[in-house]
N, C-alpha and C. Protein backbone atom coordinates (compact mmCIF):
# COMPACT_ATOMS: atom_id res chain seq x y z
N UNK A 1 112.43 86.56 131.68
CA UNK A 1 111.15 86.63 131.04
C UNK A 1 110.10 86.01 131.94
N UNK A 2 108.41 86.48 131.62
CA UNK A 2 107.65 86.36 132.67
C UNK A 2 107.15 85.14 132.10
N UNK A 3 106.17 83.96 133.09
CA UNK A 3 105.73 82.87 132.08
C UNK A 3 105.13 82.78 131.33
N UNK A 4 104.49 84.14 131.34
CA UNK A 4 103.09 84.38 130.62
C UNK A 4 103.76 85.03 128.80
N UNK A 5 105.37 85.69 129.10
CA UNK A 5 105.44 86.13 127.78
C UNK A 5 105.99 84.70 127.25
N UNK A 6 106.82 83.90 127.97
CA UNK A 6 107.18 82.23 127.47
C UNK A 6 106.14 81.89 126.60
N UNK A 7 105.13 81.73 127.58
CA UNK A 7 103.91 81.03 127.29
C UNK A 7 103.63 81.29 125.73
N UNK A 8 103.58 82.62 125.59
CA UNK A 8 102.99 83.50 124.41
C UNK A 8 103.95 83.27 123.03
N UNK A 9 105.22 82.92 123.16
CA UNK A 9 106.02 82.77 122.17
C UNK A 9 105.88 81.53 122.01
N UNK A 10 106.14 80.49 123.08
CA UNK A 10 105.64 78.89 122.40
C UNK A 10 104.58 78.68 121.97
N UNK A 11 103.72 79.63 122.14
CA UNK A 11 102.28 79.39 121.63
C UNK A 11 102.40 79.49 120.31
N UNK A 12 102.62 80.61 119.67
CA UNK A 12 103.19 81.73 118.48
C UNK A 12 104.17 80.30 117.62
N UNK A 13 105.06 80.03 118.33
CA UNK A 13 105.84 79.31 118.06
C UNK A 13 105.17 77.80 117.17
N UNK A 14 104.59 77.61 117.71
CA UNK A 14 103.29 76.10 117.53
C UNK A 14 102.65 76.38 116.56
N UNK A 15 102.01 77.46 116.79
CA UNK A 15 100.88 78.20 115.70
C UNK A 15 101.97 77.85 114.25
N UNK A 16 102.85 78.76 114.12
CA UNK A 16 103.82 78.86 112.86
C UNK A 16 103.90 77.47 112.74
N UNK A 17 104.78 76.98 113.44
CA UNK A 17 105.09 75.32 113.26
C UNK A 17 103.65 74.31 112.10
N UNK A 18 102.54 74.80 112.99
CA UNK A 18 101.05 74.01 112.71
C UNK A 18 100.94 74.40 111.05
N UNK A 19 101.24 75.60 111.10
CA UNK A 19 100.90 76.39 109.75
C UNK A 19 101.55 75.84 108.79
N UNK A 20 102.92 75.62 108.99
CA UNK A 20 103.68 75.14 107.96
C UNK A 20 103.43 73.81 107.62
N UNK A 21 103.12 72.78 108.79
CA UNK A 21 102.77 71.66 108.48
C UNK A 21 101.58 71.48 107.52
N UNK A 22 100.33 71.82 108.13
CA UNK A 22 99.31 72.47 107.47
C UNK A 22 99.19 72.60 106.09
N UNK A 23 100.32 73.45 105.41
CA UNK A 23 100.45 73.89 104.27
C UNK A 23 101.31 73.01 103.68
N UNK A 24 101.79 72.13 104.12
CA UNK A 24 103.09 71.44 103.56
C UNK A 24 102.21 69.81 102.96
N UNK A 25 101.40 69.34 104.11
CA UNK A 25 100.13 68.36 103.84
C UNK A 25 99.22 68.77 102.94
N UNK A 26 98.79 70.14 102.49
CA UNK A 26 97.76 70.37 101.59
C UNK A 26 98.68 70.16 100.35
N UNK A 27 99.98 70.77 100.02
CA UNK A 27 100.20 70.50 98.35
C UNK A 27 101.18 69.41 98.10
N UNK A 28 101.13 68.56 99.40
CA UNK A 28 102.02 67.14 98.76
C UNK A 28 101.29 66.82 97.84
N UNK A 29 100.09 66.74 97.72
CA UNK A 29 99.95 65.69 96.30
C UNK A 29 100.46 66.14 95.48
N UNK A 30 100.40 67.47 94.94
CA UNK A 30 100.90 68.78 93.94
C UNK A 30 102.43 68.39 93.86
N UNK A 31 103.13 68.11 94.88
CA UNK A 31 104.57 67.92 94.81
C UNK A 31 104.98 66.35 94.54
N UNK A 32 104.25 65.56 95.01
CA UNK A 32 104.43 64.36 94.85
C UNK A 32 104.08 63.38 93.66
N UNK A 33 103.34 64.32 92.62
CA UNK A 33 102.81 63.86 91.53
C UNK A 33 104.35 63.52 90.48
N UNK A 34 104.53 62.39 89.66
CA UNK A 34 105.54 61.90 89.30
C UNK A 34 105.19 62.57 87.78
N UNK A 35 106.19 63.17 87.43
CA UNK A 35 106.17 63.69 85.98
C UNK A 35 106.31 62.29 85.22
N UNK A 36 106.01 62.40 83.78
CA UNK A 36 105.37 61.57 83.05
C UNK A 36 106.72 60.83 82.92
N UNK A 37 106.80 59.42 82.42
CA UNK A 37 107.72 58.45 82.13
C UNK A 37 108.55 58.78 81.34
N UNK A 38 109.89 59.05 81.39
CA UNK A 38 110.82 59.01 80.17
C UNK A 38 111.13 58.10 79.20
N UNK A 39 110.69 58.32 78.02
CA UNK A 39 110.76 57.46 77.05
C UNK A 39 112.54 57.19 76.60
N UNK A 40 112.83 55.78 77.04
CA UNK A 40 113.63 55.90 76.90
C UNK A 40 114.78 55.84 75.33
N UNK A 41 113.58 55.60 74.41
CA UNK A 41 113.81 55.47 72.56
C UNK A 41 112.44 55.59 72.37
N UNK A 42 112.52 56.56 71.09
CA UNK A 42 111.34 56.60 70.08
C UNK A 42 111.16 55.50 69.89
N UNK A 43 109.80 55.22 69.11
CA UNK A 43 109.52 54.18 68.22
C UNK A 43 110.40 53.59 67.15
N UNK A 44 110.64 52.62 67.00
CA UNK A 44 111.61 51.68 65.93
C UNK A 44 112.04 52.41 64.57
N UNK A 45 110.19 52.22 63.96
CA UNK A 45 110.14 52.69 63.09
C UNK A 45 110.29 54.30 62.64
N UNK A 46 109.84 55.29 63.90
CA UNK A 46 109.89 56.66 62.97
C UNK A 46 111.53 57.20 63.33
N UNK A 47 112.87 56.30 63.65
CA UNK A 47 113.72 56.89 63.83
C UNK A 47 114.33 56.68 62.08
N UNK A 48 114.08 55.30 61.60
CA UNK A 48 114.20 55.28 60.29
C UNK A 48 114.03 55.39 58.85
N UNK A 49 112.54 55.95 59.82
CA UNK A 49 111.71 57.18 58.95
C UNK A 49 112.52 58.58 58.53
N UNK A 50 113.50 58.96 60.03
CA UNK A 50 113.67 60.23 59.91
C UNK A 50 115.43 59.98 59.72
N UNK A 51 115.74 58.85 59.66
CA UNK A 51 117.02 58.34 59.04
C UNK A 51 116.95 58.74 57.43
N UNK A 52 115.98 58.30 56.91
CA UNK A 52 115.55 58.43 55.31
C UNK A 52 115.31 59.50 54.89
N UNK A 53 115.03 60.42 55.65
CA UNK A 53 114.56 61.92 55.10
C UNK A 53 116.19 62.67 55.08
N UNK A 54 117.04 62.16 56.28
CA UNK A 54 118.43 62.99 56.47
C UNK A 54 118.87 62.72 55.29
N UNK A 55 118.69 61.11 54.81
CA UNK A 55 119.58 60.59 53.26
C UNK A 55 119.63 61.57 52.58
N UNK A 56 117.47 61.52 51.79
CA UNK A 56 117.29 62.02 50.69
C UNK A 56 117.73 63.59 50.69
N UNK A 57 117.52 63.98 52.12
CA UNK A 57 118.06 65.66 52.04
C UNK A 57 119.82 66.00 51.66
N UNK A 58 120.60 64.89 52.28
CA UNK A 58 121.87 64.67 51.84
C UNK A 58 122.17 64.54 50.08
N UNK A 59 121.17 63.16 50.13
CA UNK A 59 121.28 63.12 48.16
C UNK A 59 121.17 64.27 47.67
N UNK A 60 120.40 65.06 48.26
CA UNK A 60 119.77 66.34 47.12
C UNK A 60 120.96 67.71 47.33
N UNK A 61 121.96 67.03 47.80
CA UNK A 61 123.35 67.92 48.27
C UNK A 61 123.20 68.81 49.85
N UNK A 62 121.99 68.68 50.51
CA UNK A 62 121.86 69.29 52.03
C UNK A 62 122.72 68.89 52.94
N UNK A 63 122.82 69.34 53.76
CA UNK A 63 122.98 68.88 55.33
C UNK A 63 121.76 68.78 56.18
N UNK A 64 121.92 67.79 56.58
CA UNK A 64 120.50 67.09 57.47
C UNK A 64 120.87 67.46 58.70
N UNK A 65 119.85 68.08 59.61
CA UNK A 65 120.03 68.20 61.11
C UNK A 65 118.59 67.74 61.33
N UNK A 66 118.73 66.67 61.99
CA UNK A 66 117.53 66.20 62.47
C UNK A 66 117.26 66.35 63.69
N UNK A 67 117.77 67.12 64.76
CA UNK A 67 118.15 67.46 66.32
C UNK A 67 116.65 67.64 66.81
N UNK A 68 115.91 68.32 66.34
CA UNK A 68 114.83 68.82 66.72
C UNK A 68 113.75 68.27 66.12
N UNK A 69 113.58 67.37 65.50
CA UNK A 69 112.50 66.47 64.60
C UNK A 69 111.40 65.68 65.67
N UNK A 70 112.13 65.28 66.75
CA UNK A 70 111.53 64.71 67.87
C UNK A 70 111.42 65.22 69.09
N UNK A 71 110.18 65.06 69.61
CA UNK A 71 110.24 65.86 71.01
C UNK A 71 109.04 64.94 72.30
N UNK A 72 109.31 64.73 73.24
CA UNK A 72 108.44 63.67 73.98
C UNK A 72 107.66 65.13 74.81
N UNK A 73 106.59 63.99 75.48
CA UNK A 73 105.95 64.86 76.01
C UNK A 73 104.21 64.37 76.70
N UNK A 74 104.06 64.46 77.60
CA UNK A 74 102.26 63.44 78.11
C UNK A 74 101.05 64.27 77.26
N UNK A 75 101.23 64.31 75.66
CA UNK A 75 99.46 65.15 75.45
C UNK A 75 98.40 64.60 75.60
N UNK A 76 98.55 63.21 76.33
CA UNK A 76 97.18 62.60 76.30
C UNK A 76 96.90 63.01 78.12
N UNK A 77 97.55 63.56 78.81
CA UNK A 77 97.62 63.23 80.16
C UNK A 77 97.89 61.56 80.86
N UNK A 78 98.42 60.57 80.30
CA UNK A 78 98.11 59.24 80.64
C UNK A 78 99.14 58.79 81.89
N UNK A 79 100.50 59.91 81.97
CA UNK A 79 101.27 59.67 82.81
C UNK A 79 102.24 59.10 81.90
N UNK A 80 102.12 58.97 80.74
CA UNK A 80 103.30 58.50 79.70
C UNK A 80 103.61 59.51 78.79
N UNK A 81 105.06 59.40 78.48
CA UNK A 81 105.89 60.01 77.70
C UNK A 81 104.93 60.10 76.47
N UNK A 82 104.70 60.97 75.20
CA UNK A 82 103.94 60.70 74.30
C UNK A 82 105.07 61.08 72.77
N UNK A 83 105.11 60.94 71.69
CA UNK A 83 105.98 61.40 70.74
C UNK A 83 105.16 62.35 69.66
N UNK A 84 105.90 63.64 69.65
CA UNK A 84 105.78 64.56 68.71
C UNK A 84 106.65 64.61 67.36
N UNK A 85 106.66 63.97 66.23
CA UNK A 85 107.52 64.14 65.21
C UNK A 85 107.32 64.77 63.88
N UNK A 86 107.70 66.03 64.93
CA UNK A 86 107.28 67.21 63.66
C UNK A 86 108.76 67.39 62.55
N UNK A 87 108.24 66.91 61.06
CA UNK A 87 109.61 66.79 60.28
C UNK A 87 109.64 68.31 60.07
N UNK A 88 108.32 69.07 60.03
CA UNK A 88 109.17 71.01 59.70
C UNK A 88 110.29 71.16 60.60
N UNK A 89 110.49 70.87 61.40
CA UNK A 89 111.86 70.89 62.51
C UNK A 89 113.26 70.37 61.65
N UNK A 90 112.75 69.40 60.32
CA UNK A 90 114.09 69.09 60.15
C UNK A 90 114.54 69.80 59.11
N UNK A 91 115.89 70.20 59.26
CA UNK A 91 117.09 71.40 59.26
C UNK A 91 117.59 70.71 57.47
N UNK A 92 117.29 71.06 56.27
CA UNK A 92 117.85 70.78 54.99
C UNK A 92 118.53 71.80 54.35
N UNK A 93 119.71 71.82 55.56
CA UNK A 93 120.48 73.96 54.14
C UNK A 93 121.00 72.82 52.99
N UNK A 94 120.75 73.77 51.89
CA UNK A 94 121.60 73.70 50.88
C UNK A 94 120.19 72.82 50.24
N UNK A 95 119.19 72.55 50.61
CA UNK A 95 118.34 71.38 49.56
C UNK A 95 116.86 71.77 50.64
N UNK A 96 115.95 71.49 49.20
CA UNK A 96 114.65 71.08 50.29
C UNK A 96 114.37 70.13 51.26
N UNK A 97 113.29 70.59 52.37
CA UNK A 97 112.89 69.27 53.61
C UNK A 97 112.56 68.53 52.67
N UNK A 98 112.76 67.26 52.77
CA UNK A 98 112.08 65.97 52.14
C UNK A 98 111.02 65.38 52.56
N UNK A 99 110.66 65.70 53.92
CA UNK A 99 109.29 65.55 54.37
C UNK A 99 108.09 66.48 54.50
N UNK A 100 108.40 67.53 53.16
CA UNK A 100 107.68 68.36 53.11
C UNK A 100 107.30 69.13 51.41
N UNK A 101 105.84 69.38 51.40
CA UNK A 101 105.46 69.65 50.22
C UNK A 101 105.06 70.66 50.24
N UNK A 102 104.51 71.69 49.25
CA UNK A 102 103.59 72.64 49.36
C UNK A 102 102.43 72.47 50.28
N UNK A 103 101.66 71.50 50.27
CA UNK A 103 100.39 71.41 51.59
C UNK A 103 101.17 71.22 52.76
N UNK A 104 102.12 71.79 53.21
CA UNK A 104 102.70 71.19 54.19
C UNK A 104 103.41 70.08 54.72
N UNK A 105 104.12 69.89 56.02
CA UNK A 105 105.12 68.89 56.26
C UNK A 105 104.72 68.32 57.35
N UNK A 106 104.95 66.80 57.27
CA UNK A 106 104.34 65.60 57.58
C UNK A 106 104.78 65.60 59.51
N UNK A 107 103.50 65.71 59.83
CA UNK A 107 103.37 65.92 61.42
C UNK A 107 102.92 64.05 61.97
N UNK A 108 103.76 63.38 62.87
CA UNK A 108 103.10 62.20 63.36
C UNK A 108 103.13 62.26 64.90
N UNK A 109 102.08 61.84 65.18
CA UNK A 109 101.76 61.44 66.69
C UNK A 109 101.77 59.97 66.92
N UNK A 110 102.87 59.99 68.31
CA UNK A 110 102.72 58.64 69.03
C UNK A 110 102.62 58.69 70.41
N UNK A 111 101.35 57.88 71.12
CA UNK A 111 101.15 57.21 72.13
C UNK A 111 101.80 56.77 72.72
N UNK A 112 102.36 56.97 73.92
CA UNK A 112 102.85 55.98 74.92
C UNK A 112 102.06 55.35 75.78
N UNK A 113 101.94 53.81 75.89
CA UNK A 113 101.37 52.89 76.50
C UNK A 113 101.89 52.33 77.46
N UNK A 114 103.16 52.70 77.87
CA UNK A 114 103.94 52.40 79.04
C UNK A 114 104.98 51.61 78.55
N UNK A 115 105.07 50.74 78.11
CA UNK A 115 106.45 49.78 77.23
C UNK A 115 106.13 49.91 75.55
N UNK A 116 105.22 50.56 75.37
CA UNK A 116 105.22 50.90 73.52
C UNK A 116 104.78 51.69 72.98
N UNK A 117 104.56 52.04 71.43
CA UNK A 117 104.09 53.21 70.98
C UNK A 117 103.15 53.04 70.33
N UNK A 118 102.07 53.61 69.99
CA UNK A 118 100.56 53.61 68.62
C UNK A 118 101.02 54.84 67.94
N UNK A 119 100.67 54.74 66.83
CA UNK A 119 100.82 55.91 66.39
C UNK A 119 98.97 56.23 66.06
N UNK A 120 99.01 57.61 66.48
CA UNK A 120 97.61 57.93 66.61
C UNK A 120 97.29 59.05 65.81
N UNK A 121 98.24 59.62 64.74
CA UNK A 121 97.83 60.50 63.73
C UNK A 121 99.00 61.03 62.62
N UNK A 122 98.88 61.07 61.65
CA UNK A 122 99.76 61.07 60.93
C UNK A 122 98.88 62.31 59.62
N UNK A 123 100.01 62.97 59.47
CA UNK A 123 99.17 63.91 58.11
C UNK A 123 100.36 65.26 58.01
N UNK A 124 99.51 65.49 56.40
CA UNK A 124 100.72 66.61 55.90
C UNK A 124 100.04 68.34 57.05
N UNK A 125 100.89 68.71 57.52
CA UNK A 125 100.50 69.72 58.24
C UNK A 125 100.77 71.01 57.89
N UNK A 126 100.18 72.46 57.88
CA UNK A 126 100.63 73.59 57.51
C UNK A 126 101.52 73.98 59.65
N UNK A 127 100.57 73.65 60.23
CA UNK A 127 101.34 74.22 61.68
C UNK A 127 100.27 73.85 62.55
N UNK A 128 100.33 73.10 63.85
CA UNK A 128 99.70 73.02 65.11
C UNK A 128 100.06 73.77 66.07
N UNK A 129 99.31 73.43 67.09
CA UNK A 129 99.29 73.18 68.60
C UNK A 129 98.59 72.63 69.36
N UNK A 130 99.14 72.84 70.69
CA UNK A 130 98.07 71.67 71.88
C UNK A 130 97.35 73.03 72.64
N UNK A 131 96.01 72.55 73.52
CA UNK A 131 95.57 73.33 74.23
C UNK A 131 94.79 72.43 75.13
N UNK A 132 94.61 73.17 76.23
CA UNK A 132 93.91 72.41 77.34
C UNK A 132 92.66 73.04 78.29
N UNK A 133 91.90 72.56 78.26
CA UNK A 133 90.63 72.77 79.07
C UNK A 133 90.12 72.11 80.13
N UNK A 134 90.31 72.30 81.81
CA UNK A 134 90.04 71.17 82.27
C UNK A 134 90.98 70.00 81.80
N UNK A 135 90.20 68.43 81.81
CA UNK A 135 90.84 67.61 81.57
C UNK A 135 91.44 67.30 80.23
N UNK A 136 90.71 67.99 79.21
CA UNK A 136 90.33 67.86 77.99
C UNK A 136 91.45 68.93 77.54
N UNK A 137 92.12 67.79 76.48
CA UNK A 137 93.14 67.97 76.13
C UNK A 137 92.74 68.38 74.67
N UNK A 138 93.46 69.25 73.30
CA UNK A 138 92.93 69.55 72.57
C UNK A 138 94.38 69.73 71.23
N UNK A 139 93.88 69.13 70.17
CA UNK A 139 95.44 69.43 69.00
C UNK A 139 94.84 70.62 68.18
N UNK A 140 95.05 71.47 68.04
CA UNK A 140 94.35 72.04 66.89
C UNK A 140 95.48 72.66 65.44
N UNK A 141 95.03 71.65 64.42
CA UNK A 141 95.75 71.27 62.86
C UNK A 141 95.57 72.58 61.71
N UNK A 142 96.13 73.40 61.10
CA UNK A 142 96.01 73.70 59.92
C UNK A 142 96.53 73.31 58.47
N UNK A 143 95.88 72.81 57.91
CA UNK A 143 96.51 71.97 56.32
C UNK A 143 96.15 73.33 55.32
N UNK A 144 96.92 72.13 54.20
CA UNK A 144 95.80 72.98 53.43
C UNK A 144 94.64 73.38 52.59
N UNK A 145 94.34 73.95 51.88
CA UNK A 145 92.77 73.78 51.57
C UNK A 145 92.50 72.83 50.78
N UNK A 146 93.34 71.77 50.49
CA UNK A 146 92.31 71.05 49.66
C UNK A 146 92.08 70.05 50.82
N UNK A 147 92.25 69.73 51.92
CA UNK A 147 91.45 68.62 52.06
C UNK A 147 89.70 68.72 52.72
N UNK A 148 89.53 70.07 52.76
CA UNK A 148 88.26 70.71 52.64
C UNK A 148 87.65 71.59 51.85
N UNK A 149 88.17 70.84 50.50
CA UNK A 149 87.77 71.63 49.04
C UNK A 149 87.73 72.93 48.58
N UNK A 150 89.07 73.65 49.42
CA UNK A 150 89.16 75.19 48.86
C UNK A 150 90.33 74.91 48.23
N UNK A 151 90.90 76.13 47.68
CA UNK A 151 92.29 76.35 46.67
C UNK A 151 93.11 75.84 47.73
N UNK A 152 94.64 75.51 46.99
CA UNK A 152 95.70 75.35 47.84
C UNK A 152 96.28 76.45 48.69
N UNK A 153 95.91 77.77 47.80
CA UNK A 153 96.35 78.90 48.93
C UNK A 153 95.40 79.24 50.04
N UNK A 154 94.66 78.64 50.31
CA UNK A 154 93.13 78.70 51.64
C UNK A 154 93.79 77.33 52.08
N UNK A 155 93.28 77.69 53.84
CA UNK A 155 93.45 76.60 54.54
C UNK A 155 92.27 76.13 55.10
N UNK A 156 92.69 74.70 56.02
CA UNK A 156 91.48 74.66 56.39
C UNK A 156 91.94 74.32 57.69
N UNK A 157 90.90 74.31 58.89
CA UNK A 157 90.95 74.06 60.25
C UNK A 157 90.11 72.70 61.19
N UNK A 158 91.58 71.99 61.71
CA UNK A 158 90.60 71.05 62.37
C UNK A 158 91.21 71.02 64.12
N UNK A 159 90.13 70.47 64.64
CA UNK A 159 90.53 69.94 66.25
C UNK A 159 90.38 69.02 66.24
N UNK A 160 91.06 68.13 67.06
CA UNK A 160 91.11 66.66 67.51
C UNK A 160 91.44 66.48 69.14
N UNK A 161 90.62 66.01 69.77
CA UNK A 161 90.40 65.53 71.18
C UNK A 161 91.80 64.67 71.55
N UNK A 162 92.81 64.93 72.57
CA UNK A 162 93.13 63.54 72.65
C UNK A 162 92.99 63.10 73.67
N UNK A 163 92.47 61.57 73.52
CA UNK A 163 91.74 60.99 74.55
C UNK A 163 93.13 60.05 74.74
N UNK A 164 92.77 59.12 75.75
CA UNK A 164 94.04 58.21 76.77
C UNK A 164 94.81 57.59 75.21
N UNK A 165 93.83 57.12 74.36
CA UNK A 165 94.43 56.43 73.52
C UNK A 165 94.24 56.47 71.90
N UNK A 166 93.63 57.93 71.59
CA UNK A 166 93.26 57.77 70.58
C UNK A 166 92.76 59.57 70.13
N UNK A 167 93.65 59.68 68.75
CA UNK A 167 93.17 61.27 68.54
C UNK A 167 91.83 61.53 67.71
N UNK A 168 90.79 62.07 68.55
CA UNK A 168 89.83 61.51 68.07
C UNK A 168 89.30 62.80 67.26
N UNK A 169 88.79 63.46 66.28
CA UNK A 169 88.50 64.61 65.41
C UNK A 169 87.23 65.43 66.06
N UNK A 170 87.04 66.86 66.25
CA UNK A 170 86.22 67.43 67.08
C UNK A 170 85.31 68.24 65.91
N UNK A 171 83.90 68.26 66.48
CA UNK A 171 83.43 68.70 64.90
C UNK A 171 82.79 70.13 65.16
């Protein structure tokens, strides 16, 4: 080979090399960002919250599966684990949920603060979700109508902001 085609492949060669580096320095942060803290136990209290609901669903002759009642997760963005304890998740064959009425079944939110929990919203729920905009994180609640003075078969609709530490109601 001539030096000039050498030349031309180590060049080529460098180029690629540069490129990859290049590209490898632009999305470390993207790769290096630490997914949120694993919580390593719920809160104290809502495990014996949801201890009490398996009972009463047992008393009432059910089988309790509570498997899915809890679910972690960062909705505040804070870099902490956060707790979702949605009781419609919990499993009552043979008997009604016990954490649940006609207006719906009892949805709680908890905060992670890094070594503890707040609980930052609590209420009977028809069905949520989360949504996100930018930074701005968003719950949006359906109950039911009476707590905005329509019949029980009308619902009503709310949003709530959640901020680092606190679910705050969007109007």
């Amino acid at each position: 080979m001539s030096t000039t085609r050498l030349w031309v492949i180590g060049f080529a060669a460098a180029a690629c090399l540069a490129l990859i580096v290049g590209l490898a320095l632009a999305f470390w942060p993207a790769l290096s960002e630490a997914p949120p803290k694993a919580p390593t136990k719920p809160p104290e209290d809502i495990t014996g919250i949801i201890d009490e609901a398996a009972e009463r669903c047992t008393a009432e002759g059910g089988k309790a599966d509570t498997s899915a009642v809890l679910r972690a997760d960062d909705l505040n963005g804070d870099g902490n684990s956060d707790w979702i304890v949605d009781f419609a998740k919990l499993k009552c064959d043979g008997a009604n949920n016990p954490a649940c009425n006609p207006d719906g079944c009892m949805l709680q939110i908890y905060f992670g603060t890094g070594d503890d929990w707040d609980r930052v919203f609590q209420d009977f729920v028809q069905s949520f979700k989360f949504s996100s905009s930018g930074d701005t994180r968003t719950m949006h609640v359906t109950t039911s109508g009476i707590p905005c003075n329509k019949p029980t078969d009308q619902t009503c609709l709310y949003n709530y902001r959640l901020d680092k530490d606190a679910v705050t109601p969007v109007q």
